[in-house]
Protein backbone atom coordinates (compact mmCIF):
# COMPACT_ATOMS: atom_id res chain seq x y z
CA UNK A 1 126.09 62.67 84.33
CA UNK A 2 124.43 63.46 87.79
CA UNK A 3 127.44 62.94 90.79
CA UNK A 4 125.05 63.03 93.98
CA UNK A 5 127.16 63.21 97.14
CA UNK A 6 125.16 61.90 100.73
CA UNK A 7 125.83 63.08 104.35
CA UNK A 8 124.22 63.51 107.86
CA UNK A 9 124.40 59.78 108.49
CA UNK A 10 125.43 58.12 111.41
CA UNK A 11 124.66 56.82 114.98
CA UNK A 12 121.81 57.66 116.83
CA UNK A 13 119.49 56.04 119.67
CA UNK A 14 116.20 55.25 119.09
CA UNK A 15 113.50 57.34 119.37
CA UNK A 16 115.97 60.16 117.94
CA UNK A 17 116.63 62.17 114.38
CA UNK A 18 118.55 62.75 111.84
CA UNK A 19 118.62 64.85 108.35
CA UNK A 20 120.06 63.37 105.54
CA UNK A 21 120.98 65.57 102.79
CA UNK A 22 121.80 64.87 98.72
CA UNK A 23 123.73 67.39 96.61
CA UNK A 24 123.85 67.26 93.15
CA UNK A 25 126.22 68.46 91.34
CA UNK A 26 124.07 69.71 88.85
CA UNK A 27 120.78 72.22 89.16
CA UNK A 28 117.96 69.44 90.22
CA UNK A 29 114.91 71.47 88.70
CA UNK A 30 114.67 69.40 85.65
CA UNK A 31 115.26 66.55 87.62
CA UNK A 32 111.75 64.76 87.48
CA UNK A 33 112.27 62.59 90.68
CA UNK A 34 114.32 62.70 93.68
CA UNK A 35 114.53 59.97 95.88
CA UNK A 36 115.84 58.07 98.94
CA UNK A 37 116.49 54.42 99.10
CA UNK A 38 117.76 52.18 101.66
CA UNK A 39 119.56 48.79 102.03
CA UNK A 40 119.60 46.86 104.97
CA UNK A 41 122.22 43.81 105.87
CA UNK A 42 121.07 40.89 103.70
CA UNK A 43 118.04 42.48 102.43
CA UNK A 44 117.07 44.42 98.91
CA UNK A 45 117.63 48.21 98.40
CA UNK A 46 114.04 49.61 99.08
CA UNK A 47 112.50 52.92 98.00
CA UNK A 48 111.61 55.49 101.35
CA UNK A 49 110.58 58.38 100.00
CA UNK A 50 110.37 60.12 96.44
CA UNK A 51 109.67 63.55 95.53
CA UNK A 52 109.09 65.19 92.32
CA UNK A 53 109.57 68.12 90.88
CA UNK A 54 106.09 69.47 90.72
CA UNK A 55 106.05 68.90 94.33
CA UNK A 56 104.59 65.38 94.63
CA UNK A 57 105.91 63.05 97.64
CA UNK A 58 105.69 59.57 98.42
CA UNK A 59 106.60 57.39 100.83
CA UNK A 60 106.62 53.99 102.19
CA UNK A 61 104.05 52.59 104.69
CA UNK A 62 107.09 51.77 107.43
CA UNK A 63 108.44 55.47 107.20
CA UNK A 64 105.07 57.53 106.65
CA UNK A 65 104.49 60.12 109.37
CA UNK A 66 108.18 60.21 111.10
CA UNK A 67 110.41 60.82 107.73
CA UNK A 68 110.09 63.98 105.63
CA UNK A 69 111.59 64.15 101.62
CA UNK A 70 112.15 68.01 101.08
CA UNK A 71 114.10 69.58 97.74
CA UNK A 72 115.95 72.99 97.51
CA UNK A 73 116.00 73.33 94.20
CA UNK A 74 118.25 76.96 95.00
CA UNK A 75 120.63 74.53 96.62
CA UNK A 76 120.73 71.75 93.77
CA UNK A 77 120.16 69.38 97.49
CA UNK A 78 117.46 67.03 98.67
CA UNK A 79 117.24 66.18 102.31
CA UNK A 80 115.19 63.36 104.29
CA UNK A 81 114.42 64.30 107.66
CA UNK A 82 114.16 61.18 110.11
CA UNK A 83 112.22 61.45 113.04
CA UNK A 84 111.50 58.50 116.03
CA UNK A 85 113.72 56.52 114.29
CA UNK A 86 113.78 52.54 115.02
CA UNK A 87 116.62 50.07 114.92
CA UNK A 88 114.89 48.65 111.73
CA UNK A 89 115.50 51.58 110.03
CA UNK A 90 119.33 50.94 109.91
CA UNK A 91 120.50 50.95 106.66
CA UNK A 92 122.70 52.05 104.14
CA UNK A 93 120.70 54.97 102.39
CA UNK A 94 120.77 56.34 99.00
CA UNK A 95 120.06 58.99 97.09
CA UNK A 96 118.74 58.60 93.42
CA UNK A 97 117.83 60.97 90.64
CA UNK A 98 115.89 60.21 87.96
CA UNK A 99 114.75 61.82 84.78
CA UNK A 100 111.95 60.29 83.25
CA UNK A 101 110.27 62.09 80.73
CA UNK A 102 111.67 61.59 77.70
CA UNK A 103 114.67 59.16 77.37
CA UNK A 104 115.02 57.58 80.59
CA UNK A 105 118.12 58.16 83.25
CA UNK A 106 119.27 57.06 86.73
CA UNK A 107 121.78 58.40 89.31
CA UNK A 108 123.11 56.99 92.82
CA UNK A 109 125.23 58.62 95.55
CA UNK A 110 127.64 56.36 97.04
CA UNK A 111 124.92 55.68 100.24
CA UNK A 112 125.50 57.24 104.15
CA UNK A 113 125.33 54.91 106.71
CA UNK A 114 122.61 55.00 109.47
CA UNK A 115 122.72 52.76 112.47
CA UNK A 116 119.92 53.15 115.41
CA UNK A 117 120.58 51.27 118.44
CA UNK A 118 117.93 50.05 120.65
């Protein structure tokens, strides 16, 4: 069982930045896929970013070019750097691991709020 804690949420204007960060509380190197999802008021929990652990990223056309998925694996923590941020990017966002070679396994923090006003 992965416990994955989330912090560096909160209130910013737009056009600002913030730096989410995800620690596990176990070593993430085996971890095949580290992610960030968000969930807006009254709308499904979307993927933002995912990044594995042989160093591949992706991340969804409304984010691409202002967020940033990094992973210290020394420091068992992931972090999403948020940059220009938009009031449509305010959220609830969430941190998932995900092991899937092999038998197949899924973690979630407990989400950090992020609110951009206008």
């Amino acid at each position: 069982q992965v416990q994955l804690v989330e912090s560096g949420g909160g209130l910013v204007q737009a056009g600002g930045s913030l730096r989410l960060s995800c620690a596990a509380s176990e070593s993430i190197f085996s971890i095949n896929r580290m992610a960030w999802y968000r969930q807006a008021p009254g709308k499904q929990r979307e993927l933002v970013a995912h990044r594995t652990n042989d160093g591949l990223s992706n991340y969804a056309g409304s984010v691409k070019g202002r967020f940033t998925i990094s992973r210290d694996n020394a420091k068992n923590t992931v972090y999403l750097q948020m940059n220009s941020l938009k009031p449509e990017d305010t959220a609830v966002y969430y941190c998932n691991a995900a092991f899937t070679s092999g038998s197949f396994r899924s973690y979630w923090g407990q989400g950090t709020q992020v609110t951009v006003s206008s």
